[in-house]
Protein backbone atom coordinates (compact mmCIF):
# COMPACT_ATOMS: atom_id res chain seq x y z
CA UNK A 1 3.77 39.12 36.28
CA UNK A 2 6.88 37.72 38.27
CA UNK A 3 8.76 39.40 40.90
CA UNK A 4 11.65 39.79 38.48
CA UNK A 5 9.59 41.30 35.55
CA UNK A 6 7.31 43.70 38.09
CA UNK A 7 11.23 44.95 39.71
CA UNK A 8 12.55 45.70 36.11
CA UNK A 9 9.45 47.76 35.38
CA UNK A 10 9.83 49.38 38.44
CA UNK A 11 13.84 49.98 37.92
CA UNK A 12 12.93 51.26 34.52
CA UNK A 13 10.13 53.54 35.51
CA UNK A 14 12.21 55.31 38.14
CA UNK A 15 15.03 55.46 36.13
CA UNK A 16 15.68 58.85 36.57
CA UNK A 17 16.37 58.60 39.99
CA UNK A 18 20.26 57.75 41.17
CA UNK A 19 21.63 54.18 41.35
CA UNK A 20 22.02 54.49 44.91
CA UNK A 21 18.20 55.94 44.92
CA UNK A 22 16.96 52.77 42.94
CA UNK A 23 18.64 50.13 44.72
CA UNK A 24 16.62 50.81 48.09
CA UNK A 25 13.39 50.47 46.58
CA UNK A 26 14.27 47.33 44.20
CA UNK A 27 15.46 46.17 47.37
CA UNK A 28 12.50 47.14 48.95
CA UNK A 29 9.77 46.06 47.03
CA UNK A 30 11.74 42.65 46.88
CA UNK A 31 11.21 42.17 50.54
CA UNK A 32 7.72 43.08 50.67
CA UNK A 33 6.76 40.88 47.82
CA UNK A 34 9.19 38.39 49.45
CA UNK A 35 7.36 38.55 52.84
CA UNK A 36 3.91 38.49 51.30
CA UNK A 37 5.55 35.35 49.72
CA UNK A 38 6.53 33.79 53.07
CA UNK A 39 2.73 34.78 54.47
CA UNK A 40 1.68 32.38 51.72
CA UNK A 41 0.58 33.94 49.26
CA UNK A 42 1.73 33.16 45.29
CA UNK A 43 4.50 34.91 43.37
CA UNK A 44 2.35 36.35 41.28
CA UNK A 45 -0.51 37.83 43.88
CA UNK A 46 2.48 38.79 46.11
CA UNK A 47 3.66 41.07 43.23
CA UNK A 48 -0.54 42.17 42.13
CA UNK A 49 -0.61 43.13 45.67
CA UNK A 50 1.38 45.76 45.20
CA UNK A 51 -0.34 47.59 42.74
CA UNK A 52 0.20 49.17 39.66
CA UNK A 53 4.06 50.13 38.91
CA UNK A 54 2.74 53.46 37.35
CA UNK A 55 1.05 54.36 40.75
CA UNK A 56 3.99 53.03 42.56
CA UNK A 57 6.84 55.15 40.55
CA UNK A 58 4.70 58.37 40.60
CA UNK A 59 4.04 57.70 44.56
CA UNK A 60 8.32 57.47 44.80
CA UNK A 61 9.16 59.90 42.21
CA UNK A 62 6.77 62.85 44.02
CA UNK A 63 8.72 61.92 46.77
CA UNK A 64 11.91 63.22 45.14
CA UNK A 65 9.83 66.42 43.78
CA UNK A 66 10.17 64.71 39.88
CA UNK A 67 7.30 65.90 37.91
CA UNK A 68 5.58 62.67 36.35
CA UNK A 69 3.03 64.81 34.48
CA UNK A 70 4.16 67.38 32.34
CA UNK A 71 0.80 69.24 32.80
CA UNK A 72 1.29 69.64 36.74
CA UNK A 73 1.42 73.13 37.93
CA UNK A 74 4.32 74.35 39.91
């Protein structure tokens, strides 16, 4: 996966967060995978090294409180 492709899945699977909200961590993730770029490191590893994007959005989501599993207890 490109950077591109790995920040549209990321955009898409935090979605329901505000525009304002999604812009910091596309812009974000683009400098991390943009510095792990710099440190030498392929576009491709630089975006595997940062995991899944399902671990990633549930990691930012539960930061906002958003459910990401409908069987999680209050």
């Amino acid at each position: 996966m490109n950077k591109g492709e790995f920040i549209e899945q990321l955009k898409q699977s935090i979605g329901i967060l505000d525009d304002q909200e999604q812009q910091y961590f596309v812009e974000e993730y683009t400098q991390h995978i943009e510095m792990k770029m710099s440190q030498g490191m392929s576009e491709e590893e630089a975006v595997k090294a940062m995991g899944s994007i399902e671990e990633l959005s549930k990691e930012i989501l539960a930061s906002y409180h958003v459910k990401t599993d409908l069987n999680e207890q209050t």
